[in-house]
C-alpha atoms as a PDB file:
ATOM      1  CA  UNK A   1      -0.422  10.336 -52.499  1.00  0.00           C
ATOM      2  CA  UNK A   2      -0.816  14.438 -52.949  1.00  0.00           C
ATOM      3  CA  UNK A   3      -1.305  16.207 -49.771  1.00  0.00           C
ATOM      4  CA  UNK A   4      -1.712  19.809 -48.489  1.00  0.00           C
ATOM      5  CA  UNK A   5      -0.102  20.519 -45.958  1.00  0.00           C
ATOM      6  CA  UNK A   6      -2.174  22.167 -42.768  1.00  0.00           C
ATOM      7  CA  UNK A   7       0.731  22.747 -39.927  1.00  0.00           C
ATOM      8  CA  UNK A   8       4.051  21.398 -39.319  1.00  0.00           C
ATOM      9  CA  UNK A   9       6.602  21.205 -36.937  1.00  0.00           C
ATOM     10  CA  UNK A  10       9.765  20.070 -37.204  1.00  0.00           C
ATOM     11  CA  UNK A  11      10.875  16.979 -34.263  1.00  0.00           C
ATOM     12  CA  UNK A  12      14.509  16.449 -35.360  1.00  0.00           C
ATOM     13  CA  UNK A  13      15.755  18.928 -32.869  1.00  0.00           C
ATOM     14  CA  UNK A  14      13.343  17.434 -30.030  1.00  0.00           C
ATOM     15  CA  UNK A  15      14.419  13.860 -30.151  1.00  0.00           C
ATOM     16  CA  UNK A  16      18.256  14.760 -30.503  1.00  0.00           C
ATOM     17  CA  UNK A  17      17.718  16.628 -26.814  1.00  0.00           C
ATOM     18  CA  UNK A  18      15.563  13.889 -25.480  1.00  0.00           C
ATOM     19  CA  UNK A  19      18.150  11.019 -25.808  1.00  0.00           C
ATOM     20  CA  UNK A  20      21.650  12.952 -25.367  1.00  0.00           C
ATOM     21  CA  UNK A  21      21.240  13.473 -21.534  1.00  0.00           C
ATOM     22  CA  UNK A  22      20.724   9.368 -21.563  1.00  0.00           C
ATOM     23  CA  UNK A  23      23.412   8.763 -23.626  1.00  0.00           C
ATOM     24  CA  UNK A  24      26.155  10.723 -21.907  1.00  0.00           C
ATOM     25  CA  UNK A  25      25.922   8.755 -18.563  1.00  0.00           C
ATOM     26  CA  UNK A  26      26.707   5.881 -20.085  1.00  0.00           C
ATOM     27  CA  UNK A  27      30.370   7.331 -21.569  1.00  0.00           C
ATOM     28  CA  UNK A  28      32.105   5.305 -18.462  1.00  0.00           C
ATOM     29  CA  UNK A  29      30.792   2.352 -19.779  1.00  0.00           C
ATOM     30  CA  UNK A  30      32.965  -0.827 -18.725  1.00  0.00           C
ATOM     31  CA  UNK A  31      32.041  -3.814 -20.273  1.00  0.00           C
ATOM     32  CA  UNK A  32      33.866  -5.731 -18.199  1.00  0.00           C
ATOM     33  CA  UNK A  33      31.234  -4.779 -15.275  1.00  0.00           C
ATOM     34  CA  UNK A  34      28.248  -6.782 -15.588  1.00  0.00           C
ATOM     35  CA  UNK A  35      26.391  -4.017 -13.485  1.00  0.00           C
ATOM     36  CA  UNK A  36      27.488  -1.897 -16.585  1.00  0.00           C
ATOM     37  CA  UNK A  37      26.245  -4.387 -18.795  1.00  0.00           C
ATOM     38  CA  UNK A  38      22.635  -4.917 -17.107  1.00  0.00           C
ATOM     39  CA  UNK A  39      22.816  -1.028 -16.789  1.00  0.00           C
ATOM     40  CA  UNK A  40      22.586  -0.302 -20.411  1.00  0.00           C
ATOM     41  CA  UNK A  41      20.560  -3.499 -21.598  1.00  0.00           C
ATOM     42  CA  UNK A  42      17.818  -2.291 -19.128  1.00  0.00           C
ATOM     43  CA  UNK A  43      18.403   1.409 -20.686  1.00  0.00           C
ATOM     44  CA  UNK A  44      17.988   0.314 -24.566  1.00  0.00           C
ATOM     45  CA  UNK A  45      15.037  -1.806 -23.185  1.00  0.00           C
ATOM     46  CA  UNK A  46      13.181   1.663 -21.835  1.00  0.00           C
ATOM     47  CA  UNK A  47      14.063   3.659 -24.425  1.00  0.00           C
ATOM     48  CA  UNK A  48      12.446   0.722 -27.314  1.00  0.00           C
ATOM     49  CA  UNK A  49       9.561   0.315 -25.334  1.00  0.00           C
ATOM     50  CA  UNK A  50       9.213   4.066 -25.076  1.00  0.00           C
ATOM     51  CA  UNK A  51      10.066   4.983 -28.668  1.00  0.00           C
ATOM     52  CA  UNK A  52       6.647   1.689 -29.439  1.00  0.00           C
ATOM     53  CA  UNK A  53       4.880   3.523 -27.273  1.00  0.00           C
ATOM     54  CA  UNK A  54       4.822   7.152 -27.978  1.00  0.00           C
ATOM     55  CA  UNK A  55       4.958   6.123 -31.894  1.00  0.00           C
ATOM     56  CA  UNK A  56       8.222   8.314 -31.669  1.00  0.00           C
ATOM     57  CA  UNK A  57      11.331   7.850 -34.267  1.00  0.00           C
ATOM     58  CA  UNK A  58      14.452   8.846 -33.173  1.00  0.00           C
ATOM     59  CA  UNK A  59      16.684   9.993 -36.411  1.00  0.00           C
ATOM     60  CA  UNK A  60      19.690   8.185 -37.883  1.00  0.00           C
ATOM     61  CA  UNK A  61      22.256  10.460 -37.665  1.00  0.00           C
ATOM     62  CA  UNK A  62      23.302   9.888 -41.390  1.00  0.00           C
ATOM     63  CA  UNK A  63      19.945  10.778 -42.280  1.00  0.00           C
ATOM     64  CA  UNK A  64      20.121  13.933 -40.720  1.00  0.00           C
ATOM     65  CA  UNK A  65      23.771  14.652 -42.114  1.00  0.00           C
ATOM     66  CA  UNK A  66      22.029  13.857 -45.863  1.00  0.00           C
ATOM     67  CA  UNK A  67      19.757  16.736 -44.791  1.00  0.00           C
ATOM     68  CA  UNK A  68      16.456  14.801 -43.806  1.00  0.00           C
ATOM     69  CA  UNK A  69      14.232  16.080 -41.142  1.00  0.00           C
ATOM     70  CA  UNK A  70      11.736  14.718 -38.438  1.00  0.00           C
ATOM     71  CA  UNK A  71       8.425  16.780 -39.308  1.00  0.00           C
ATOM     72  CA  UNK A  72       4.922  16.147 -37.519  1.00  0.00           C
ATOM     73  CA  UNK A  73       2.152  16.867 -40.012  1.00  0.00           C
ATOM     74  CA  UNK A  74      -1.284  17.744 -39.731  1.00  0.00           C
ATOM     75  CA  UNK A  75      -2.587  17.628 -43.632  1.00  0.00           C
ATOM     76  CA  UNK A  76      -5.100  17.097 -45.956  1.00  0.00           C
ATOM     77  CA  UNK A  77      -5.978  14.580 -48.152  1.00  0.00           C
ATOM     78  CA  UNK A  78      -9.101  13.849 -50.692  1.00  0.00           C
ATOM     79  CA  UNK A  79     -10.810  16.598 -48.769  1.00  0.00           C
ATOM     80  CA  UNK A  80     -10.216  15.090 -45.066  1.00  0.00           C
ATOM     81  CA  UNK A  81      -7.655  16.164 -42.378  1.00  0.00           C
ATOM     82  CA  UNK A  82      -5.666  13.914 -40.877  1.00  0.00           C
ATOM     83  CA  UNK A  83      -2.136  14.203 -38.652  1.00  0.00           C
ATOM     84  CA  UNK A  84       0.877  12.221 -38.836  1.00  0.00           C
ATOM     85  CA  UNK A  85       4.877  11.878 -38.562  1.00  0.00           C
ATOM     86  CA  UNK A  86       6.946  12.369 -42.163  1.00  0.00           C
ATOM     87  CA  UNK A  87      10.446  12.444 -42.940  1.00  0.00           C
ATOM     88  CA  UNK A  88      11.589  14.963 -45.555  1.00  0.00           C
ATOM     89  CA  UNK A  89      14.092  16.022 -47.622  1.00  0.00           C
ATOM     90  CA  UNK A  90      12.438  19.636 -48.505  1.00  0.00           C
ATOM     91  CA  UNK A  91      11.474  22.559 -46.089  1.00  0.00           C
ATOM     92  CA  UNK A  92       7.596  22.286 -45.653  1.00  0.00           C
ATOM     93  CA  UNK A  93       5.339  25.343 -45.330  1.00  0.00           C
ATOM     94  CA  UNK A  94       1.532  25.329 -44.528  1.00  0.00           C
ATOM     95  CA  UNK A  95      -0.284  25.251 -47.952  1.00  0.00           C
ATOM     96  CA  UNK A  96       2.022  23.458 -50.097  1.00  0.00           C
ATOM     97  CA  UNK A  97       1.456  20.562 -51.964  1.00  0.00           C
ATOM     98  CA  UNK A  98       3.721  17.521 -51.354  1.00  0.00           C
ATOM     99  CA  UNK A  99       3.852  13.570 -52.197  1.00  0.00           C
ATOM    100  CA  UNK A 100       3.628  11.067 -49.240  1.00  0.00           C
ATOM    101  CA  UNK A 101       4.204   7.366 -49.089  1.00  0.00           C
ATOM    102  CA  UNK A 102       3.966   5.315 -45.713  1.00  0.00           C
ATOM    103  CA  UNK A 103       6.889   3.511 -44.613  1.00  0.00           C
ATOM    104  CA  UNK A 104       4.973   2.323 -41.731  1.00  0.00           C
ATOM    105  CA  UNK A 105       1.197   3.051 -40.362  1.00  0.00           C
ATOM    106  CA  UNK A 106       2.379   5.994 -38.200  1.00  0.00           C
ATOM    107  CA  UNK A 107       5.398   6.955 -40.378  1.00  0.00           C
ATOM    108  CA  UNK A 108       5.306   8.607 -43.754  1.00  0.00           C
ATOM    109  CA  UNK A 109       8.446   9.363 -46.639  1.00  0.00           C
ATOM    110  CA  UNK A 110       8.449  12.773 -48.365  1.00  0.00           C
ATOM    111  CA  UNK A 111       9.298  11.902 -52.118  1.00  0.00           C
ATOM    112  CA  UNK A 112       8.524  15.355 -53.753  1.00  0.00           C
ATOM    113  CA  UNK A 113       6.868  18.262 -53.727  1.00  0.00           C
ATOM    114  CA  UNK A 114       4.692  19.693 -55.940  1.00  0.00           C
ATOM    115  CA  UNK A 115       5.590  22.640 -58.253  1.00  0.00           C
ATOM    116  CA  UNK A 116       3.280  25.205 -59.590  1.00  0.00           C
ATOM    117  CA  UNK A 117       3.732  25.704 -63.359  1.00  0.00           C
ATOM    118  CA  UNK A 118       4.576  29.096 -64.464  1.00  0.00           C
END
């Protein structure tokens, strides 16, 4: 679907902060240790039921290396405003004109943007 976009922000940066503090403590990991073990299941446990709950996505790193980005979206569409969480390829500015499909109800793919003929 064409949208317009009202505001963005981009969330690839935020997420990548959020989880690396999280993810160094467990660099001793031992799997030997069943403390260890019950340690980091109970960690990846938090951190799903988290991500479910705050509608949050945390970016595949080889998506980000391909040069995708995290964007929340406020934008308009058949004359109504409405505010979601895209993954995109291209750089988005307020006022241009892209193409959205969902991936899932709170998560929406970038597949081009539209280009003003000359």
């Amino acid at each position: 679907m064409p949208v317009t976009v009202q505001a963005v922000k981009n969330r690839s940066i935020d997420l990548i902060n959020y989880t690396i503090p999280y993810i160094v403590s467990f660099f001793g990991f031992d799997l030997s240790k069943v403390e260890d073990i019950i340690s980091l299941a109970i960690f990846l446990l938090l951190l799903l039921l988290l991500t479910i709950k705050s509608k949050s996505v945390f970016m595949n790193p080889i998506l980000l290396l391909a040069g995708y980005n995290l964007y929340d979206l406020e934008y308009e569409f058949d004359g109504k405003s409405y505010s979601t969480i895209v993954i995109s390829k291209y750089e988005m500015k307020s006022g241009e004109r892209f193409y959205i499909r969902s991936l899932t109800r709170f998560l929406y793919f970038v597949t081009d943007k539209e280009t003003k003929d000359a």
